[in-house]
PDB file of N, CA and C in Angstrom:
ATOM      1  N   UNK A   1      17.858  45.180 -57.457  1.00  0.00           N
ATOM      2  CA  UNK A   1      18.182  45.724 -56.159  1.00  0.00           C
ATOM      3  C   UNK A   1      19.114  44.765 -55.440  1.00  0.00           C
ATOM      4  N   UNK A   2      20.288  45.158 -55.017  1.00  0.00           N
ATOM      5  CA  UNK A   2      20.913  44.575 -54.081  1.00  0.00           C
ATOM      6  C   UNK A   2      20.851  45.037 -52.645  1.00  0.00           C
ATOM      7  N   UNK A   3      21.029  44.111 -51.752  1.00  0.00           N
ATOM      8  CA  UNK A   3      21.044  44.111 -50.485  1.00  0.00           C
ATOM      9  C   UNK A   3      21.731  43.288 -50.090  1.00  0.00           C
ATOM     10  N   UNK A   4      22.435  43.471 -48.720  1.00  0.00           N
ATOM     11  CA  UNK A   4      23.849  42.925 -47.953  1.00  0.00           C
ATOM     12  C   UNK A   4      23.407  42.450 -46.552  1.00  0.00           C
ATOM     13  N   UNK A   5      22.194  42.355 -46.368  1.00  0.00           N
ATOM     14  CA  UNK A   5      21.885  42.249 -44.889  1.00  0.00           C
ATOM     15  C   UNK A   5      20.307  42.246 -44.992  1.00  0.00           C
ATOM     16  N   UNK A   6      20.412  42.079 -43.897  1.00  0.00           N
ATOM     17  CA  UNK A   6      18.812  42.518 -43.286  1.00  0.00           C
ATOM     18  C   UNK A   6      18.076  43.676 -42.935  1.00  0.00           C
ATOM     19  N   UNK A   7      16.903  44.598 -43.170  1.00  0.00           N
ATOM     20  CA  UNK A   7      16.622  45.369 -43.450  1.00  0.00           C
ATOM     21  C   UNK A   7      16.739  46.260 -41.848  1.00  0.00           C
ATOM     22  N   UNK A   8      17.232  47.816 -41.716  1.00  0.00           N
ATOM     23  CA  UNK A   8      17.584  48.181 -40.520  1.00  0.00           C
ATOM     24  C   UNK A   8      17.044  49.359 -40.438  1.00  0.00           C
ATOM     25  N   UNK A   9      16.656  50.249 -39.701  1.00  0.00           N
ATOM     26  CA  UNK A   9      16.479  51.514 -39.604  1.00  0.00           C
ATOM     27  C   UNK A   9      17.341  52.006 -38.482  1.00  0.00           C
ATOM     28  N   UNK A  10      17.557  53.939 -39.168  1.00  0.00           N
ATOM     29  CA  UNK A  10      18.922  54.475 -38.316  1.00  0.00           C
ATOM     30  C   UNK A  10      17.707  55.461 -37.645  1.00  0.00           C
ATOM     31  N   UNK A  11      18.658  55.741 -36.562  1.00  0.00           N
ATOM     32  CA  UNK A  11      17.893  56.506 -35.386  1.00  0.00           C
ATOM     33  C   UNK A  11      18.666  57.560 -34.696  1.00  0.00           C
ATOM     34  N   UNK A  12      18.519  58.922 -34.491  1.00  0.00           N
ATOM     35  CA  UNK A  12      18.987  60.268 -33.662  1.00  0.00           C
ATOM     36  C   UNK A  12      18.897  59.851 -32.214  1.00  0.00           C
ATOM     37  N   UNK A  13      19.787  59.924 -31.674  1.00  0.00           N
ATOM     38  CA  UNK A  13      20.102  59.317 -30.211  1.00  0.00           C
ATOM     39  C   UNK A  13      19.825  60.957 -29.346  1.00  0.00           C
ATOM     40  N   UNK A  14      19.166  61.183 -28.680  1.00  0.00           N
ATOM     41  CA  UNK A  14      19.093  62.312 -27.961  1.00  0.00           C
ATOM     42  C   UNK A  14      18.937  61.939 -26.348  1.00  0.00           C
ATOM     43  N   UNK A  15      18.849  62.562 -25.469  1.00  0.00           N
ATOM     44  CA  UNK A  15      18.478  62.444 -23.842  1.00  0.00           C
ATOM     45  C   UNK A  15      17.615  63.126 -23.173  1.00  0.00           C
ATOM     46  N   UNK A  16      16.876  62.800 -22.837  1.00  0.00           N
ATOM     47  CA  UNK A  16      15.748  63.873 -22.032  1.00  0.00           C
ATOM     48  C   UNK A  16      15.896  63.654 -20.531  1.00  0.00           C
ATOM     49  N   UNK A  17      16.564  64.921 -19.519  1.00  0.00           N
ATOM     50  CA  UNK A  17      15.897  64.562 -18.585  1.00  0.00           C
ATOM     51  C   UNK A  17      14.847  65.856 -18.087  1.00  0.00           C
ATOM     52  N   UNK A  18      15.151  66.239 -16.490  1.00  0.00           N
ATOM     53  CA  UNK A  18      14.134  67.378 -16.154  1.00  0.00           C
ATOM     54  C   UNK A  18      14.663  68.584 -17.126  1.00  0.00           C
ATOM     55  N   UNK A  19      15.610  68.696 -17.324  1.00  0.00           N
ATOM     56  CA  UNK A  19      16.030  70.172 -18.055  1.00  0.00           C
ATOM     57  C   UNK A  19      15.445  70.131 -19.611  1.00  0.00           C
ATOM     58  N   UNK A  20      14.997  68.648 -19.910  1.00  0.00           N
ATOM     59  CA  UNK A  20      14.228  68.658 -21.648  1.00  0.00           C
ATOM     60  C   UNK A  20      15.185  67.954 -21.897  1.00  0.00           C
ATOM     61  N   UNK A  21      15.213  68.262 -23.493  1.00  0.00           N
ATOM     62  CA  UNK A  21      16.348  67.765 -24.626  1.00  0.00           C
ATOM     63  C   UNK A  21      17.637  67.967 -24.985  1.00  0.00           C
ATOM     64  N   UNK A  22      18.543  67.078 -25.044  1.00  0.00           N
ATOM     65  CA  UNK A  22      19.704  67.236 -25.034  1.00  0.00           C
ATOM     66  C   UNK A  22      20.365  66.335 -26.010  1.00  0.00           C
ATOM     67  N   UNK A  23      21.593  66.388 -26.890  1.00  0.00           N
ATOM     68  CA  UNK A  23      22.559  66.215 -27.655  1.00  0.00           C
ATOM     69  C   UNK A  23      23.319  64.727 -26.728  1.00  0.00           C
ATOM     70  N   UNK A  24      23.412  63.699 -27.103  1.00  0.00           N
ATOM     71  CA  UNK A  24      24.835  62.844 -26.521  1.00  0.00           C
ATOM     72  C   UNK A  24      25.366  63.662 -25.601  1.00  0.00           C
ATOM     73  N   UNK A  25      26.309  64.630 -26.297  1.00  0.00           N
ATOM     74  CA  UNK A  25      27.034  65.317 -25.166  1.00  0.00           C
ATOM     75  C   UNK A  25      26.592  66.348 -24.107  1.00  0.00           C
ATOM     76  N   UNK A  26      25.724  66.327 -24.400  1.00  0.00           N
ATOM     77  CA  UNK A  26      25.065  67.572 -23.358  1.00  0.00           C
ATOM     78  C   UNK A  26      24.490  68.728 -23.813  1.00  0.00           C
ATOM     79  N   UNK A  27      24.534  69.159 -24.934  1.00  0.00           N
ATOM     80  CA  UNK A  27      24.328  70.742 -25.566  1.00  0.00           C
ATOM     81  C   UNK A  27      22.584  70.505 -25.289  1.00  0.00           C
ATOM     82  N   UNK A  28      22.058  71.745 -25.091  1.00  0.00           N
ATOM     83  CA  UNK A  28      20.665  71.362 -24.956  1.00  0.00           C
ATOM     84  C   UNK A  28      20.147  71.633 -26.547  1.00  0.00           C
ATOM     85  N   UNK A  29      18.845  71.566 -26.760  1.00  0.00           N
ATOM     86  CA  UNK A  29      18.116  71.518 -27.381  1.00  0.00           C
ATOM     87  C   UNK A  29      17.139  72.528 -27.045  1.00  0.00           C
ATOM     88  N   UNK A  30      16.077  72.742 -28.294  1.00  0.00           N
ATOM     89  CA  UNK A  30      15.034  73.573 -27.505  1.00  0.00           C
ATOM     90  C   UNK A  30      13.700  73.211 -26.646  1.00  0.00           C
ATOM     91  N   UNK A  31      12.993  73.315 -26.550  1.00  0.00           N
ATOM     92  CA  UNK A  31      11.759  72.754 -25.535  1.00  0.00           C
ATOM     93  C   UNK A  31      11.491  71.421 -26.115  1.00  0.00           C
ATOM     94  N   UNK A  32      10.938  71.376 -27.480  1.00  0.00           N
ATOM     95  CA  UNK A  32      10.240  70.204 -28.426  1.00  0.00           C
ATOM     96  C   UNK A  32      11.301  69.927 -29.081  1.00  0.00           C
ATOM     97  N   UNK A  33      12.989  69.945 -28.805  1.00  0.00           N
ATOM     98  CA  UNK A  33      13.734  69.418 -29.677  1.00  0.00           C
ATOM     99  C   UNK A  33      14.228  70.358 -30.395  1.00  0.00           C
ATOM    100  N   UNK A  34      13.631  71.462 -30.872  1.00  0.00           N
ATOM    101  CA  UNK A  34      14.612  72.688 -31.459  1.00  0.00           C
ATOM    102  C   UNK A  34      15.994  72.557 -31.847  1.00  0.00           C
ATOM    103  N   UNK A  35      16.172  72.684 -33.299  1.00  0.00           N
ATOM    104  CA  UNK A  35      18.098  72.821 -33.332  1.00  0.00           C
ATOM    105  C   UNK A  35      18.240  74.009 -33.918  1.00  0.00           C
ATOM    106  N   UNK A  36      18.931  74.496 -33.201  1.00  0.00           N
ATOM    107  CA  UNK A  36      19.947  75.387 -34.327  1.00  0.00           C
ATOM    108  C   UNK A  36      20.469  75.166 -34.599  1.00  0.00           C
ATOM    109  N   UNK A  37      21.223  75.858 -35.846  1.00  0.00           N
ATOM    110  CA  UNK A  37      22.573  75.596 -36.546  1.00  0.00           C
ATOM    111  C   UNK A  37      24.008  75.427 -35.718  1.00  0.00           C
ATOM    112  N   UNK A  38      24.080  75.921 -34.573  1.00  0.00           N
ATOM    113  CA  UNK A  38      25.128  75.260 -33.827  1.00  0.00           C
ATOM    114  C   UNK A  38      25.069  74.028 -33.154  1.00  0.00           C
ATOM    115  N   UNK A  39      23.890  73.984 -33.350  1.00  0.00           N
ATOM    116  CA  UNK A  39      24.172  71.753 -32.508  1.00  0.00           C
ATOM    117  C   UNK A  39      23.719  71.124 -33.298  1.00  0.00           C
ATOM    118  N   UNK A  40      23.152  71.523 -34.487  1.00  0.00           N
ATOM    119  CA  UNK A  40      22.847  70.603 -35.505  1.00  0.00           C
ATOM    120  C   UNK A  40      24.354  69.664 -36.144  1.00  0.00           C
ATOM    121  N   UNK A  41      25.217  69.540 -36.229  1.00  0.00           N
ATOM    122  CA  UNK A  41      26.290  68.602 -36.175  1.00  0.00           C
ATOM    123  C   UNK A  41      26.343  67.420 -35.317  1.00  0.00           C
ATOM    124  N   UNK A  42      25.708  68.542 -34.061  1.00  0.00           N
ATOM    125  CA  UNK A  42      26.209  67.586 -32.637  1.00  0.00           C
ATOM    126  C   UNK A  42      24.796  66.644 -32.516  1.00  0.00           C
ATOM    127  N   UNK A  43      23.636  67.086 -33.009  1.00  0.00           N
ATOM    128  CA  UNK A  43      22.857  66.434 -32.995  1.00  0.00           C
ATOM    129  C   UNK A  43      22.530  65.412 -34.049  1.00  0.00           C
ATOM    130  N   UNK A  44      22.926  65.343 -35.366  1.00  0.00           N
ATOM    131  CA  UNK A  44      23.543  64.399 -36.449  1.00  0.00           C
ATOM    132  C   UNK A  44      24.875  63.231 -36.080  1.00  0.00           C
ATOM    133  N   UNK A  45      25.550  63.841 -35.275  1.00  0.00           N
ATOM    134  CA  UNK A  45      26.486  62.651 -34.435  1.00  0.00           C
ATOM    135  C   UNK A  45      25.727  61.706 -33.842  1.00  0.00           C
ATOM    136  N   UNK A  46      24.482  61.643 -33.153  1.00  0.00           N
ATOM    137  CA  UNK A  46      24.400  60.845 -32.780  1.00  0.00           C
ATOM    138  C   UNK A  46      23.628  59.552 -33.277  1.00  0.00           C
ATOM    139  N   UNK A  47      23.405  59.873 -34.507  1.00  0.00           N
ATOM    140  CA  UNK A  47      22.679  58.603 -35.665  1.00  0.00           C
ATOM    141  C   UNK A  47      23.241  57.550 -35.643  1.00  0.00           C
ATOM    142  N   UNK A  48      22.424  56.674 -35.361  1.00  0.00           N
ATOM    143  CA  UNK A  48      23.054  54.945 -35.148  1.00  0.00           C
ATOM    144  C   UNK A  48      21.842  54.189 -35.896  1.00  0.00           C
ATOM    145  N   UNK A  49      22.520  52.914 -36.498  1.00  0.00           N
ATOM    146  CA  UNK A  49      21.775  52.218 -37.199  1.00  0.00           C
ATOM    147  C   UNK A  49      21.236  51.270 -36.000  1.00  0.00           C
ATOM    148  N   UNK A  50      20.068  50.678 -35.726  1.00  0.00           N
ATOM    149  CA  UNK A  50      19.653  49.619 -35.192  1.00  0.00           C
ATOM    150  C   UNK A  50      19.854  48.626 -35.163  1.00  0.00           C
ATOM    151  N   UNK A  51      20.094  47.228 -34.146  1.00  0.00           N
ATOM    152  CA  UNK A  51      20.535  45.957 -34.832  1.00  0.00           C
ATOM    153  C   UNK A  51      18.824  45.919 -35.637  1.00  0.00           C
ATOM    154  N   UNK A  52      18.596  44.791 -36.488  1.00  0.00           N
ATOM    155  CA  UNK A  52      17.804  44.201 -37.557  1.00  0.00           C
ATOM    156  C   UNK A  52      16.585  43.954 -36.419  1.00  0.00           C
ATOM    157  N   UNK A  53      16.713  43.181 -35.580  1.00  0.00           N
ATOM    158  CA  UNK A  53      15.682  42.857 -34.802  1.00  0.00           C
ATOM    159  C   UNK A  53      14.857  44.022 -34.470  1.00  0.00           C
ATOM    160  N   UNK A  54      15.310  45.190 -34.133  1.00  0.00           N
ATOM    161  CA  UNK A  54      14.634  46.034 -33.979  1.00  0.00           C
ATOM    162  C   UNK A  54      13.645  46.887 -34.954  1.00  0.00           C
ATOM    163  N   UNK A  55      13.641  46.571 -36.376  1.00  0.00           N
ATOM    164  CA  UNK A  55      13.579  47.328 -37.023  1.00  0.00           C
ATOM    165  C   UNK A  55      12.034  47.717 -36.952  1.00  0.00           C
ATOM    166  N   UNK A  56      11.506  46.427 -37.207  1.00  0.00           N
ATOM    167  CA  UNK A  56       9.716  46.836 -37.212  1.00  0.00           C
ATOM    168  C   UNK A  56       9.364  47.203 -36.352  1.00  0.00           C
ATOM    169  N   UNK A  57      10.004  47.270 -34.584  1.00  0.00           N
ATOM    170  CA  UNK A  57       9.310  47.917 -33.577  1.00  0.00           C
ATOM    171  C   UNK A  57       9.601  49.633 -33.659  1.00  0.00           C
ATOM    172  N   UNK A  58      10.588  49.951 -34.254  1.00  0.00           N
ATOM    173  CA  UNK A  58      11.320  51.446 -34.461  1.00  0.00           C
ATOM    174  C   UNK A  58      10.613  52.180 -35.323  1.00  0.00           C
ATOM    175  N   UNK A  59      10.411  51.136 -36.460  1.00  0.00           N
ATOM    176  CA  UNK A  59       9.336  52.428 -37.675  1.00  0.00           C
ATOM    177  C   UNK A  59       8.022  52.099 -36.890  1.00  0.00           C
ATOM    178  N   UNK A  60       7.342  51.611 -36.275  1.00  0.00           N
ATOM    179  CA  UNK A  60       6.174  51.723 -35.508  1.00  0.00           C
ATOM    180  C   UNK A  60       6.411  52.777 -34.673  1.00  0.00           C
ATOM    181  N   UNK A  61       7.363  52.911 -33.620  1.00  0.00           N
ATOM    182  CA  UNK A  61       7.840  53.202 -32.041  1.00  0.00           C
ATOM    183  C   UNK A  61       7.691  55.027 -32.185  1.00  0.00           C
ATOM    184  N   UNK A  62       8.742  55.347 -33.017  1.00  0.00           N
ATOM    185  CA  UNK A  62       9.566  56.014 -32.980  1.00  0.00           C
ATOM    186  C   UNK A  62       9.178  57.523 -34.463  1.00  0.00           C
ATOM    187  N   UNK A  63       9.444  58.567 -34.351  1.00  0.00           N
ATOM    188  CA  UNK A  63       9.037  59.792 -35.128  1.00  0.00           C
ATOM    189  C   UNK A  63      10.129  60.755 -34.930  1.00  0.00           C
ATOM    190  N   UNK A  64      10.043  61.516 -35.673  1.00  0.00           N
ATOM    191  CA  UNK A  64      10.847  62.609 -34.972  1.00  0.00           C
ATOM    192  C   UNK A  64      10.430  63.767 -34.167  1.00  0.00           C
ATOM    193  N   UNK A  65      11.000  64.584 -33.539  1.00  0.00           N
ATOM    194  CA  UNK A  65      10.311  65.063 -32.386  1.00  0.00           C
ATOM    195  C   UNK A  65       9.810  66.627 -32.830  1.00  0.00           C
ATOM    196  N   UNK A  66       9.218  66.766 -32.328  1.00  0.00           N
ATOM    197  CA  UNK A  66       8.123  67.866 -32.314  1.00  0.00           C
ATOM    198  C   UNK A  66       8.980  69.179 -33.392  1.00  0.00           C
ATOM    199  N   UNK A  67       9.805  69.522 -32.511  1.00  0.00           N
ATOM    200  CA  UNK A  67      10.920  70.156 -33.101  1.00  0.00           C
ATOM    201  C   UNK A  67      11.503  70.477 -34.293  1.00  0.00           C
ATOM    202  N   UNK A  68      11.433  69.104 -34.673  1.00  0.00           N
ATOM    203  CA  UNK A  68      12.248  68.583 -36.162  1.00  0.00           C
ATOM    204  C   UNK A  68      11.229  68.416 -37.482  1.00  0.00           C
ATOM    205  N   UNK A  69      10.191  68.820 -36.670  1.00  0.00           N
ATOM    206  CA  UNK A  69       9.029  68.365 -38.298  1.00  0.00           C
ATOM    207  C   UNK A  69       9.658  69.320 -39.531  1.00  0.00           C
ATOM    208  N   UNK A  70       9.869  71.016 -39.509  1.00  0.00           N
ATOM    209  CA  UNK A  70      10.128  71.146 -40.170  1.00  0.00           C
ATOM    210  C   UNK A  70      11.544  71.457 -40.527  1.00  0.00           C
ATOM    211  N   UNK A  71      12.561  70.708 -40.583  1.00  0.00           N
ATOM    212  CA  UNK A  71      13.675  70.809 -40.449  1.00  0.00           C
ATOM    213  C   UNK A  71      14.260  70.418 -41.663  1.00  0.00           C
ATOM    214  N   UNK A  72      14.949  71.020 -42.493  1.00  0.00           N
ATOM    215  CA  UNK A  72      15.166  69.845 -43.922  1.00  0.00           C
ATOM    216  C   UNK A  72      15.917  68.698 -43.905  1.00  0.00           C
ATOM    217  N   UNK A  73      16.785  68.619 -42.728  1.00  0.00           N
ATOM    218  CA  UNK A  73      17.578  67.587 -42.467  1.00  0.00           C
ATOM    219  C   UNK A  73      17.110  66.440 -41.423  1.00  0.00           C
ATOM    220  N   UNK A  74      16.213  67.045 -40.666  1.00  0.00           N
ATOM    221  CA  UNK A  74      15.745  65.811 -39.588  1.00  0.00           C
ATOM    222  C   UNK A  74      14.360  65.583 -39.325  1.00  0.00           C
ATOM    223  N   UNK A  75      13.514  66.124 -40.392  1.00  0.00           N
ATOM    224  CA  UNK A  75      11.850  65.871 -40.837  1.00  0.00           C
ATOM    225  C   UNK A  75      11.609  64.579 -40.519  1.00  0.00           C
ATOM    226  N   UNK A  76      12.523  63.661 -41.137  1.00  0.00           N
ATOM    227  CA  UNK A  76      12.419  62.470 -41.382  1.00  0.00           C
ATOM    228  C   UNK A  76      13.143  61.208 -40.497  1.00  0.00           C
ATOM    229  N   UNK A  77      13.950  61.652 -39.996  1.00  0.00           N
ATOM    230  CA  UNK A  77      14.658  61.257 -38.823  1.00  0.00           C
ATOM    231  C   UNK A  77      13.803  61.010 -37.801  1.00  0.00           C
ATOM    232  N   UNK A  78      13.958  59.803 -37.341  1.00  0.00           N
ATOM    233  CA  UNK A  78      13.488  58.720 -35.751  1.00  0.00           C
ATOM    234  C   UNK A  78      14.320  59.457 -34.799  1.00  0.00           C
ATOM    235  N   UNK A  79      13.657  60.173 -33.616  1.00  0.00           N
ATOM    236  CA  UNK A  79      14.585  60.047 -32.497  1.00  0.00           C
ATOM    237  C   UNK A  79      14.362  59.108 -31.643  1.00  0.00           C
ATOM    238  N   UNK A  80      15.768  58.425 -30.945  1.00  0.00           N
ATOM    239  CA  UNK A  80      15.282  57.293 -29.888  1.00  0.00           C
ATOM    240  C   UNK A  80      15.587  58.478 -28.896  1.00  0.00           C
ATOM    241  N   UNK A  81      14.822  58.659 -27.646  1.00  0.00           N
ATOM    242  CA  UNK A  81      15.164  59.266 -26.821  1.00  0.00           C
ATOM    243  C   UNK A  81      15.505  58.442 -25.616  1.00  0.00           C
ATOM    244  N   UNK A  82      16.368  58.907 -25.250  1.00  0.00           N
ATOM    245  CA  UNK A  82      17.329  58.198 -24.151  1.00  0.00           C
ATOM    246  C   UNK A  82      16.687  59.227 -23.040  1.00  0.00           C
ATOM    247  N   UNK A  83      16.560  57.887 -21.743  1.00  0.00           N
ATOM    248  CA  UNK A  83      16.416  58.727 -20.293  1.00  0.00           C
ATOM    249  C   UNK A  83      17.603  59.489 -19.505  1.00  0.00           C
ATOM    250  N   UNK A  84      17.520  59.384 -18.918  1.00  0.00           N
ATOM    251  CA  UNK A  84      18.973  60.223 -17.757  1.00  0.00           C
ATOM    252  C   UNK A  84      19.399  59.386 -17.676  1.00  0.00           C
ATOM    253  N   UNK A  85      19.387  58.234 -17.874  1.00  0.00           N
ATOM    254  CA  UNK A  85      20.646  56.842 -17.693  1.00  0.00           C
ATOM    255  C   UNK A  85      20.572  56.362 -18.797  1.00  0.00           C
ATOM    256  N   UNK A  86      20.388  56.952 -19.689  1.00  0.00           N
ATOM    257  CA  UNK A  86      21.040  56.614 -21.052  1.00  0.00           C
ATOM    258  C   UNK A  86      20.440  55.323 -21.379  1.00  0.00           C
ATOM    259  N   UNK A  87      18.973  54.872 -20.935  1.00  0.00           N
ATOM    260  CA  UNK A  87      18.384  53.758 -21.703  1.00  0.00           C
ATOM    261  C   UNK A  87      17.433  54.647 -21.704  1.00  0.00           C
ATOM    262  N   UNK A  88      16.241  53.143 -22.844  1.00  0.00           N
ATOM    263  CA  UNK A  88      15.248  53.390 -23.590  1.00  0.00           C
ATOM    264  C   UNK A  88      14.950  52.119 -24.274  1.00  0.00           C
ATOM    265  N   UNK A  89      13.215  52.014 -24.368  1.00  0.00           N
ATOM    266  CA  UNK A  89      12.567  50.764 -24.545  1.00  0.00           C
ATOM    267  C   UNK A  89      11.956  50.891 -25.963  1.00  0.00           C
ATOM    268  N   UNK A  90      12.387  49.953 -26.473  1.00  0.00           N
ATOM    269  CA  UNK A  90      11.453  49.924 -27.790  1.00  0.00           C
ATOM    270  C   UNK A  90      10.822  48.551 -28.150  1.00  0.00           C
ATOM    271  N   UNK A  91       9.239  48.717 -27.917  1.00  0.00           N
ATOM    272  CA  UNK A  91       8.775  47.453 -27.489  1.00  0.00           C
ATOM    273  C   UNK A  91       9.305  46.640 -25.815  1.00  0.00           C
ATOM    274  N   UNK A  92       9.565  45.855 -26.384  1.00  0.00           N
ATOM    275  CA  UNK A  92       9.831  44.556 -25.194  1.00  0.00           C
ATOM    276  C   UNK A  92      11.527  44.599 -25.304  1.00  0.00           C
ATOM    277  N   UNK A  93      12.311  45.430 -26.093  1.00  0.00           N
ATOM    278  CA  UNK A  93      13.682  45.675 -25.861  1.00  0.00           C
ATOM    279  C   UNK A  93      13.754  46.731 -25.324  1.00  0.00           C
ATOM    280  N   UNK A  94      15.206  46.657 -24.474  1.00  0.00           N
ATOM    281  CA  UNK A  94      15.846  47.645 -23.839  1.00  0.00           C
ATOM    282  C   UNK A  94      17.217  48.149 -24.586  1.00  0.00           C
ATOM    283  N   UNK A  95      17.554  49.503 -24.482  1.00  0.00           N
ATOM    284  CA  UNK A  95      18.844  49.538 -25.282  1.00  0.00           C
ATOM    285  C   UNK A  95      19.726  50.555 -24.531  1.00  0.00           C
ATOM    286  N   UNK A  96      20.321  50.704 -24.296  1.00  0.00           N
ATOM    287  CA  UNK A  96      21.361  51.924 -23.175  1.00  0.00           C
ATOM    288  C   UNK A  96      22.645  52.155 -24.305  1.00  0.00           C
ATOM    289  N   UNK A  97      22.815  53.423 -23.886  1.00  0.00           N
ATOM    290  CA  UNK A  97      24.170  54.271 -24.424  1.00  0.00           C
ATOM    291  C   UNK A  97      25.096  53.935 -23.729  1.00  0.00           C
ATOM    292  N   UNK A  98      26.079  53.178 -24.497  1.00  0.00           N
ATOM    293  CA  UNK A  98      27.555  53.395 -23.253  1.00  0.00           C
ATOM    294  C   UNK A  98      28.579  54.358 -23.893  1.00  0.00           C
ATOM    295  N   UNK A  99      29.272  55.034 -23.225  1.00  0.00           N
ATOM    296  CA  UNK A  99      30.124  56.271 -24.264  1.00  0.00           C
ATOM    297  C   UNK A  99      31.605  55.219 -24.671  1.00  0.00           C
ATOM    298  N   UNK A 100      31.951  53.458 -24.216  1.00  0.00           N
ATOM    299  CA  UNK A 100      33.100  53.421 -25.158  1.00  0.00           C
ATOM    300  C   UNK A 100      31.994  52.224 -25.841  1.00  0.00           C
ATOM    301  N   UNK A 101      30.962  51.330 -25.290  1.00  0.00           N
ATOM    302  CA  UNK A 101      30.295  50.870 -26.401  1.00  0.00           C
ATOM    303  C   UNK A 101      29.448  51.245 -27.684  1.00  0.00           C
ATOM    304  N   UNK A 102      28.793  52.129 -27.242  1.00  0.00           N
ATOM    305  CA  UNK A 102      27.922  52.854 -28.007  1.00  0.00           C
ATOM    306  C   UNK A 102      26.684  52.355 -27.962  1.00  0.00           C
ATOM    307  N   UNK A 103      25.417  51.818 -28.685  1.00  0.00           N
ATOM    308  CA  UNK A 103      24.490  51.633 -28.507  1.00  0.00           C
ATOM    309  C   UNK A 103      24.329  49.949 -27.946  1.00  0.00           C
ATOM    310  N   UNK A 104      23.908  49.536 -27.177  1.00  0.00           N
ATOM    311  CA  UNK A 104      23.652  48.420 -26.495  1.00  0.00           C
ATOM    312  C   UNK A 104      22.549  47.810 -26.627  1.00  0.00           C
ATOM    313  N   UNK A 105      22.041  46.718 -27.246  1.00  0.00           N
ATOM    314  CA  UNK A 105      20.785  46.142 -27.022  1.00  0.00           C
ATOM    315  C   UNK A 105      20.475  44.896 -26.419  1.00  0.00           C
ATOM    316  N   UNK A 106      19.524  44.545 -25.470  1.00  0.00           N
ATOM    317  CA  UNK A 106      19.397  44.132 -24.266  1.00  0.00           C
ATOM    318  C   UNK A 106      18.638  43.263 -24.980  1.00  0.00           C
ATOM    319  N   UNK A 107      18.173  41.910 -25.114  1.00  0.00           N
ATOM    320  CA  UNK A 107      17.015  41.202 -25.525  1.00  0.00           C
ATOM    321  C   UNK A 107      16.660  40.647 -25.005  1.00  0.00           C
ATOM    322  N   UNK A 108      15.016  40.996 -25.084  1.00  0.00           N
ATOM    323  CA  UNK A 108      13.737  40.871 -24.464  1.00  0.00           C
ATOM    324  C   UNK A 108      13.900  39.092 -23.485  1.00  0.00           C
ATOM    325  N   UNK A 109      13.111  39.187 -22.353  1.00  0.00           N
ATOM    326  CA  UNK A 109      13.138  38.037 -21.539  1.00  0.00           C
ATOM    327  C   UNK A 109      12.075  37.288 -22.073  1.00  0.00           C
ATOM    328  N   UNK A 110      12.592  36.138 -22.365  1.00  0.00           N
ATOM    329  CA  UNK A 110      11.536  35.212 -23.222  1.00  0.00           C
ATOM    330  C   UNK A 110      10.866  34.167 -22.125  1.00  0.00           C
ATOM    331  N   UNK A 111       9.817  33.879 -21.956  1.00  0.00           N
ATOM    332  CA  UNK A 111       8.922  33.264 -20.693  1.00  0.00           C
ATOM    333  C   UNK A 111       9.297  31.685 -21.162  1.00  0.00           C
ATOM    334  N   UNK A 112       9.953  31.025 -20.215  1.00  0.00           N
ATOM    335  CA  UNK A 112       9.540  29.717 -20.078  1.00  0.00           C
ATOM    336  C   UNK A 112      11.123  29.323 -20.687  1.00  0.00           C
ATOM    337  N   UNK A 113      12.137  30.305 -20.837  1.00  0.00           N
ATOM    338  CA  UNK A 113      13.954  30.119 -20.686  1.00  0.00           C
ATOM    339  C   UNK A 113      14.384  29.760 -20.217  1.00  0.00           C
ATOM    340  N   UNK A 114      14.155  29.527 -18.920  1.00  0.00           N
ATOM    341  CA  UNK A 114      15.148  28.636 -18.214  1.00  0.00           C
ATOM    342  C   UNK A 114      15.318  29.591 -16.919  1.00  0.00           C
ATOM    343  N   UNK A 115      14.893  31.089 -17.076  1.00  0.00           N
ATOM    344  CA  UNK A 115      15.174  32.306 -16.579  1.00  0.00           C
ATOM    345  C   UNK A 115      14.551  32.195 -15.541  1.00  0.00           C
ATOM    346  N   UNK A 116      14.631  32.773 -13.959  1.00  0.00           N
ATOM    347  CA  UNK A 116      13.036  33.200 -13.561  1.00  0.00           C
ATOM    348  C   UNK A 116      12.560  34.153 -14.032  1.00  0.00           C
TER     349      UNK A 116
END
């Protein structure tokens, strides 16, 4: 077996606010995540790999959503769900969507840094 890195898990970027579930760009979703075949593209766009640090809190954290259990393409798929401002906590990290960065990860405040 070869490997190039450190071990990572990829994740479906979605948004929830009062209206439910939604696509990156906006397309909704159905109540529990529902796709149809017309946003299923748009909802595969938004798969991002994790930095490494995250990985063991994500396969703990994270499932796919209600929606997607039986789906043949996203059964298996993590959604991170993003709030209305486009963050979301996994564990003691924070991570936000920026639309020219893309996924952002914030790391955790470590006690006794130098920080208040």
């Amino acid at each position: 077996m070869v490997r190039d890195g450190d071990r990572s898990v990829e994740v479906v970027l979605v948004r929830r606010d009062d209206r439910g579930y939604r696509t990156l760009s906006g397309r909704a979703l159905g109540v529990h995540g529902d796709v149809s075949r017309d946003v299923i593209d748009d909802v595969l766009g938004g798969t991002v790999r994790l930095p490494a640090v995250l990985t063991e809190e994500a396969e703990q954290a994270l499932a796919p959503l209600e929606g997607w259990r039986d789906h043949p393409w996203l059964r298996h798929s993590r959604a991170l769900v993003l709030d209305a401002s486009g963050a979301a906590r996994i564990g003691d990290h924070v991570v936000r969507y920026d639309r020219l960065l893309g996924l952002v990860h914030t790391s955790p405040r470590r006690h006794g840094a130098g920080r208040p």
